[in-house]
N, C-alpha and C. Protein backbone atom coordinates (compact mmCIF):
# COMPACT_ATOMS: atom_id res chain seq x y z
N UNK A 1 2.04 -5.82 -10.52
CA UNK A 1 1.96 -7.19 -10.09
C UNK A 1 1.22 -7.98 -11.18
N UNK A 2 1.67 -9.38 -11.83
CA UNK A 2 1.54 -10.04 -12.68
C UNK A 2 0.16 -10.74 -12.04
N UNK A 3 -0.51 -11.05 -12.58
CA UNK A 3 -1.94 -12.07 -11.59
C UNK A 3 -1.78 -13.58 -12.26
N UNK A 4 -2.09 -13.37 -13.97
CA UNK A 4 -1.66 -14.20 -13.82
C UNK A 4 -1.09 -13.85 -16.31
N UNK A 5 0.30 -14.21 -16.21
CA UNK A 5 0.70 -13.91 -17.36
C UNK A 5 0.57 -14.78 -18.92
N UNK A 6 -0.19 -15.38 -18.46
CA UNK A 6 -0.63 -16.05 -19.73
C UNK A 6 -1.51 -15.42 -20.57
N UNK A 7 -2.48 -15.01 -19.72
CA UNK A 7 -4.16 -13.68 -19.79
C UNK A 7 -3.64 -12.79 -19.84
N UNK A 8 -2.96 -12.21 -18.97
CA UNK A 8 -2.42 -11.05 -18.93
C UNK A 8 -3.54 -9.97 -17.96
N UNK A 9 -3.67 -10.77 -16.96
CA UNK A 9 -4.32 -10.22 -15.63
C UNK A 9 -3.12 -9.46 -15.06
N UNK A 10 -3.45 -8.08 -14.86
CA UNK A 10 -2.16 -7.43 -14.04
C UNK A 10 -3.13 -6.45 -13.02
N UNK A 11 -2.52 -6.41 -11.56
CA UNK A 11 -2.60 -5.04 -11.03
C UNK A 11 -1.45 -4.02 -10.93
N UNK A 12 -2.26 -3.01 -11.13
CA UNK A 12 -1.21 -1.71 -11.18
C UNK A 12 -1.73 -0.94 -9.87
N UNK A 13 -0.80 -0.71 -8.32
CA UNK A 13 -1.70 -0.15 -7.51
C UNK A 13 -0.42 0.96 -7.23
N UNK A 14 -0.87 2.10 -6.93
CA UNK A 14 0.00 3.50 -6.18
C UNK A 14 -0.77 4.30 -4.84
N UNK A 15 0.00 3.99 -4.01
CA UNK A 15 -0.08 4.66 -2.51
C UNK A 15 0.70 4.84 -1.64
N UNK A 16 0.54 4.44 -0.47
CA UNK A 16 1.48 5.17 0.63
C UNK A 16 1.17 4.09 1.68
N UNK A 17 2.25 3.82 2.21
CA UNK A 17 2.76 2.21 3.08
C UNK A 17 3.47 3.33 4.25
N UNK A 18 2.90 2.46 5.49
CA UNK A 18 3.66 2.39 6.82
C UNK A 18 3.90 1.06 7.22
N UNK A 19 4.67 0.78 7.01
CA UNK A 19 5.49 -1.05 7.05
C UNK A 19 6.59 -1.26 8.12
N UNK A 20 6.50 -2.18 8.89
CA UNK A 20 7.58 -2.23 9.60
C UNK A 20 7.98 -3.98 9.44
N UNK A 21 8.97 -3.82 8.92
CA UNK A 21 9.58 -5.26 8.88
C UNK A 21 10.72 -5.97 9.62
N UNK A 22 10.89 -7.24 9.76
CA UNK A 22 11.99 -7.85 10.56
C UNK A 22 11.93 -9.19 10.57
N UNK A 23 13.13 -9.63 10.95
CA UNK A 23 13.61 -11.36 10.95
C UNK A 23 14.32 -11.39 12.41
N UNK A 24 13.30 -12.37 13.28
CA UNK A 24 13.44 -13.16 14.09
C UNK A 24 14.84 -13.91 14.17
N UNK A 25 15.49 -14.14 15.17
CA UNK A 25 16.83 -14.84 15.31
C UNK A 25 16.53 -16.30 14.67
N UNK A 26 15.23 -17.23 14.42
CA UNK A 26 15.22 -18.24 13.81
C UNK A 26 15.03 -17.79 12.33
N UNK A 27 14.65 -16.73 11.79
CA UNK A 27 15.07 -16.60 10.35
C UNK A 27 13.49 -16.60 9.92
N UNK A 28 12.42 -16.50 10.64
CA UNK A 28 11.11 -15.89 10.81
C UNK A 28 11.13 -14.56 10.14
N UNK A 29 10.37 -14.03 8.95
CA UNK A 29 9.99 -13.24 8.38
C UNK A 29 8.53 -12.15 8.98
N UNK A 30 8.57 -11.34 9.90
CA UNK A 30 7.54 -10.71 10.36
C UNK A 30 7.06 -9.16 9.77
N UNK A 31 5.93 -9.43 9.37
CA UNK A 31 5.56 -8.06 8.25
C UNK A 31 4.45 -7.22 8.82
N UNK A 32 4.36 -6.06 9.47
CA UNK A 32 2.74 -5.31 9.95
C UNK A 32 3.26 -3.78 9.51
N UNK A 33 1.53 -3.48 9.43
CA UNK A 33 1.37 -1.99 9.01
C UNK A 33 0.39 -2.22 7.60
N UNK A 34 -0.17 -0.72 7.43
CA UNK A 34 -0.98 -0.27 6.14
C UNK A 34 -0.46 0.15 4.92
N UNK A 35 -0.89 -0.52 3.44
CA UNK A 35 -0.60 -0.05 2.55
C UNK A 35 -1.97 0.30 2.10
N UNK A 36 -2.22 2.03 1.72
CA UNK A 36 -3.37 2.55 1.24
C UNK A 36 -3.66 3.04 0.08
N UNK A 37 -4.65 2.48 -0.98
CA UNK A 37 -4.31 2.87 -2.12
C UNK A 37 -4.66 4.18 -2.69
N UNK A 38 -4.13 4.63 -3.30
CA UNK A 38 -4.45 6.24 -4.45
C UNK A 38 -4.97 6.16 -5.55
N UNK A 39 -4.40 5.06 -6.13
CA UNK A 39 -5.28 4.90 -7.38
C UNK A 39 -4.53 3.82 -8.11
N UNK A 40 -5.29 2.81 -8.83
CA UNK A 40 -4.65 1.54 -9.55
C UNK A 40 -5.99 1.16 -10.06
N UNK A 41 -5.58 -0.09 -10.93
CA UNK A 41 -6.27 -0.85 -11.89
C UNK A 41 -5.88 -1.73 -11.67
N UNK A 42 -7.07 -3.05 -12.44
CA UNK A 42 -6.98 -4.55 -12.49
C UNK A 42 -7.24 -4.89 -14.01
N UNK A 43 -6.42 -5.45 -14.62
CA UNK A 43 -6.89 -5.95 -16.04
C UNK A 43 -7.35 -6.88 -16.19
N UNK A 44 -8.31 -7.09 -15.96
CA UNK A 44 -8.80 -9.18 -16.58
C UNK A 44 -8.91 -9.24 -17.57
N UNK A 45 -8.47 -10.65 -17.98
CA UNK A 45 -8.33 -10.91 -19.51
C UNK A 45 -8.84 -12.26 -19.11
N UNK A 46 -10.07 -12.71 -19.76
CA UNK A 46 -10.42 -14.16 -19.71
C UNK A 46 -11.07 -14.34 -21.14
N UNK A 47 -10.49 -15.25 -21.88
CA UNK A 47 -10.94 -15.58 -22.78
C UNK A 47 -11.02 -14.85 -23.50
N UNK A 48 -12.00 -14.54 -24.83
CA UNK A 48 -12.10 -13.12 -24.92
C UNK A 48 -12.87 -11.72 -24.44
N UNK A 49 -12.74 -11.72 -23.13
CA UNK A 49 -13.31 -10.57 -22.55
C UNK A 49 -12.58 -10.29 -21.53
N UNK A 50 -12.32 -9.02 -22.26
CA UNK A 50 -10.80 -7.70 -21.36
C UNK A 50 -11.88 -7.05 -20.59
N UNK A 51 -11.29 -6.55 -19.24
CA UNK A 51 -12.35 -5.60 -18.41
C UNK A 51 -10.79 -5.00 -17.67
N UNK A 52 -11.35 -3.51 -17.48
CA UNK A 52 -10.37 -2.96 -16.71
C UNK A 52 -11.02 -2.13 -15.47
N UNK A 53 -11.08 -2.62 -14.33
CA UNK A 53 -11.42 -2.31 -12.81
C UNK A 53 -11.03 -1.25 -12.51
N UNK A 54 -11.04 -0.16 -12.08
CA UNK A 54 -10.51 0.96 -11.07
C UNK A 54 -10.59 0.56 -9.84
N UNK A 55 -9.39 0.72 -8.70
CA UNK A 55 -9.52 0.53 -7.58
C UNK A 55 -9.81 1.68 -6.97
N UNK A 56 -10.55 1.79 -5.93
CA UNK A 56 -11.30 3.12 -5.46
C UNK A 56 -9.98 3.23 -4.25
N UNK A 57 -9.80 5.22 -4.24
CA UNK A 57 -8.62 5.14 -3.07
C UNK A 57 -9.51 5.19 -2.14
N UNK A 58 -8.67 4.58 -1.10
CA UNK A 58 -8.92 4.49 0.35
C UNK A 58 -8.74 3.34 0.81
N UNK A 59 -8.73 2.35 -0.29
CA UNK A 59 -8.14 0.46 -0.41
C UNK A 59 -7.47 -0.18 0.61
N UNK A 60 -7.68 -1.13 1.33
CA UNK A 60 -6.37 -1.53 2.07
C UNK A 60 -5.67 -2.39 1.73
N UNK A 61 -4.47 -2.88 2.59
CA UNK A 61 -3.75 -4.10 2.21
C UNK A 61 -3.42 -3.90 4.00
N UNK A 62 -3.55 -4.81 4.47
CA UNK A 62 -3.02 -5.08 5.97
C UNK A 62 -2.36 -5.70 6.46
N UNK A 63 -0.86 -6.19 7.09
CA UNK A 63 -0.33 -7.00 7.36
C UNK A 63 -0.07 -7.31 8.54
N UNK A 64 -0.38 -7.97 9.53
CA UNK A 64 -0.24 -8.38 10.45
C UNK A 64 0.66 -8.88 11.29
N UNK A 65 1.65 -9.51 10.51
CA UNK A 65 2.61 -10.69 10.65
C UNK A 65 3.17 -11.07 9.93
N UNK A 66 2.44 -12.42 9.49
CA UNK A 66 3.16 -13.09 8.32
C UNK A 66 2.76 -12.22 7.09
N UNK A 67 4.03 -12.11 6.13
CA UNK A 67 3.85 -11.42 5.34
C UNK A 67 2.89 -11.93 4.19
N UNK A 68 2.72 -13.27 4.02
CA UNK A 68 2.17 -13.84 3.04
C UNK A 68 0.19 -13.97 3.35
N UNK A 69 0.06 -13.50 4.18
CA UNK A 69 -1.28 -13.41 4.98
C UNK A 69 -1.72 -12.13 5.12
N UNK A 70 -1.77 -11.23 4.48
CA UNK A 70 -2.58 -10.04 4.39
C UNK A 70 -3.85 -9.93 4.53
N UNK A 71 -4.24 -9.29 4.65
CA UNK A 71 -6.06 -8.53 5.05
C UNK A 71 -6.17 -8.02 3.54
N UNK A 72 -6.71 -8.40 2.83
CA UNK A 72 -6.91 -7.56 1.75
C UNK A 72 -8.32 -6.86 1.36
N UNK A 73 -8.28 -5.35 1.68
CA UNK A 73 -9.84 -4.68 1.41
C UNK A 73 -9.79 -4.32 0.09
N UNK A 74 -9.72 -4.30 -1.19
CA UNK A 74 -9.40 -3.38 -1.76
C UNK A 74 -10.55 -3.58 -2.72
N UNK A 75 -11.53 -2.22 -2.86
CA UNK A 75 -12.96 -2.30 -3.97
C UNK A 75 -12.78 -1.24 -5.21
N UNK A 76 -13.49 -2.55 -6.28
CA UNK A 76 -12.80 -1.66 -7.62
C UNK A 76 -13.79 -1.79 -8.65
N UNK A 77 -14.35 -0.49 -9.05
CA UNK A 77 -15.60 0.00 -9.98
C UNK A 77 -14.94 -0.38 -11.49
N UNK A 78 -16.07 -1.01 -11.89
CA UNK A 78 -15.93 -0.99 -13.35
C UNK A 78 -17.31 -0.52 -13.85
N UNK A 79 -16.78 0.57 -15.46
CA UNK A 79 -17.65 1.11 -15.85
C UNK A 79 -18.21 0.30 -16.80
N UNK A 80 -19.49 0.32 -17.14
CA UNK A 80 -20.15 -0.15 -18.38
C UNK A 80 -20.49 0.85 -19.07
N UNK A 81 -19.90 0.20 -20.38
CA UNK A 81 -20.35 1.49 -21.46
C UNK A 81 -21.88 0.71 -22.06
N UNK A 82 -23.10 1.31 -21.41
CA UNK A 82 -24.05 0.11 -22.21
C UNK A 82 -25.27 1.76 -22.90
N UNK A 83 -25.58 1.52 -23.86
CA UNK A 83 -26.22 2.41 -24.76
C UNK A 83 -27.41 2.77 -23.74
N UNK A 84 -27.96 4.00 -23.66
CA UNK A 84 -29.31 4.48 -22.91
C UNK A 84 -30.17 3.85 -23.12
N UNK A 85 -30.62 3.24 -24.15
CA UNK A 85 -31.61 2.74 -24.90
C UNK A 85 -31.96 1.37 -24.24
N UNK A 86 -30.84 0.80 -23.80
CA UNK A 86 -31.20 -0.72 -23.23
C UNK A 86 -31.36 -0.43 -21.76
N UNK A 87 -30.71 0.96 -20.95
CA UNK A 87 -30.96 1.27 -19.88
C UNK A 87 -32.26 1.51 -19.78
N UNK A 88 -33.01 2.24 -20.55
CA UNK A 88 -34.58 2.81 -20.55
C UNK A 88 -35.16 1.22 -20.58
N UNK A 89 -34.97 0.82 -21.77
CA UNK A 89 -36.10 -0.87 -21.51
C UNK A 89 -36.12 -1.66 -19.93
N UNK A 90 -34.77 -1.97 -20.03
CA UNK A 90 -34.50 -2.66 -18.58
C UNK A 90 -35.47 -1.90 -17.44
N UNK A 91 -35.67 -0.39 -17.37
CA UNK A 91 -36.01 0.19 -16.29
C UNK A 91 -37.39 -0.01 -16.62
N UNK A 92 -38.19 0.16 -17.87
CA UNK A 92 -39.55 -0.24 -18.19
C UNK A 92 -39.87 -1.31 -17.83
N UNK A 93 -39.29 -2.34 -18.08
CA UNK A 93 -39.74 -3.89 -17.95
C UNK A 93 -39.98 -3.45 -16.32
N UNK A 94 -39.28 -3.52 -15.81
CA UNK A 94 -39.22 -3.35 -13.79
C UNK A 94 -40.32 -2.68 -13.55
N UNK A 95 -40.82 -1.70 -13.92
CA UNK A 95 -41.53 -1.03 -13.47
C UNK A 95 -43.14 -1.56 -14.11
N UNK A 96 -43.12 -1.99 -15.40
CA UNK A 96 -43.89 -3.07 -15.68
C UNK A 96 -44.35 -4.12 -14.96
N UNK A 97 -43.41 -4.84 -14.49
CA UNK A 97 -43.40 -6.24 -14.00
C UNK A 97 -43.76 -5.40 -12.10
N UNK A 98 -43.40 -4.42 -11.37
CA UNK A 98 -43.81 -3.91 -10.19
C UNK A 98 -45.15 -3.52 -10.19
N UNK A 99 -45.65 -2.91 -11.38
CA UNK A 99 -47.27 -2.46 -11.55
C UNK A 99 -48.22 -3.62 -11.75
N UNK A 100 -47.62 -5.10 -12.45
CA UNK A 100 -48.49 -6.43 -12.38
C UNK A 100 -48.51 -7.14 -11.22
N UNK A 101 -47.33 -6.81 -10.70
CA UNK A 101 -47.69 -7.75 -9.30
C UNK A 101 -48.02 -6.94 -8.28
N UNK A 102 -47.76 -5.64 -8.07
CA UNK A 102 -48.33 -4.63 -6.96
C UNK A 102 -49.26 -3.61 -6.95
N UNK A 103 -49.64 -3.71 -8.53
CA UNK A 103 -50.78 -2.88 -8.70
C UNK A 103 -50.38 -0.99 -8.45
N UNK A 104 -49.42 -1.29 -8.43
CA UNK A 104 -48.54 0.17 -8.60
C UNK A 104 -47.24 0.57 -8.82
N UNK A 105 -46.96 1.62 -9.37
CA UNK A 105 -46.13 1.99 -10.05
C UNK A 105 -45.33 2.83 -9.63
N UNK A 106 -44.02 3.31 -8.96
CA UNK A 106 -43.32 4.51 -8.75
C UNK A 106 -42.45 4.80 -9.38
N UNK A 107 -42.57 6.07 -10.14
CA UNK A 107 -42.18 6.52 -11.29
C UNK A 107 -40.38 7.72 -10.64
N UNK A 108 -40.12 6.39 -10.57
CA UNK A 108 -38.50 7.54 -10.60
C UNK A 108 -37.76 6.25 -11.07
């Protein structure tokens, strides 16, 4: 699915759908059931900064009815590649800044 093709935002999702569909004698489009995901990605592209999301399985997509009205659950981890080194400061400063204002320190 295109998000949006200028950026070149795309999702890529793979799972397993129980869908039941149908059209009403007025020509009413009615859509229900679960689509659950297995595994997909999100590419954002904004400007210059690309990020690529993992969608975690177990995701939903829900349809109720109208098909264009979905429930959408779907949560998606992105990794940071950030050097140890700025992880260790960041965690110093905190624990710094917890020992000046609380007068103590817990060291994990």
């Amino acid at each position: 699915m295109v998000i949006d093709e200028a950026n070149g935002d795309v999702v890529h999702l793979k799972g397993e759908a129980s869908l039941n569909a149908g059209i009403d004698p007025s020509g009413k489009i009615n859509l229900t059931g679960t689509y659950e995901v297995n595994s997909g990605s999100y590419n954002l592209s904004y400007a210059t900064v690309k990020r690529k999301f993992n969608f975690k399985k177990g995701s939903t997509i829900v349809w109720t009815g109208d098909p264009t009205s979905a429930n959408i659950d779907l949560t998606a981890i992105y990794v940071a590649n950030v050097p140890q080194l700025i992880l260790l400061k960041i965690n110093y400063r905190a624990a710094i800044t917890r020992f000046n204002t609380s007068k103590s320190c817990p060291l994990m």
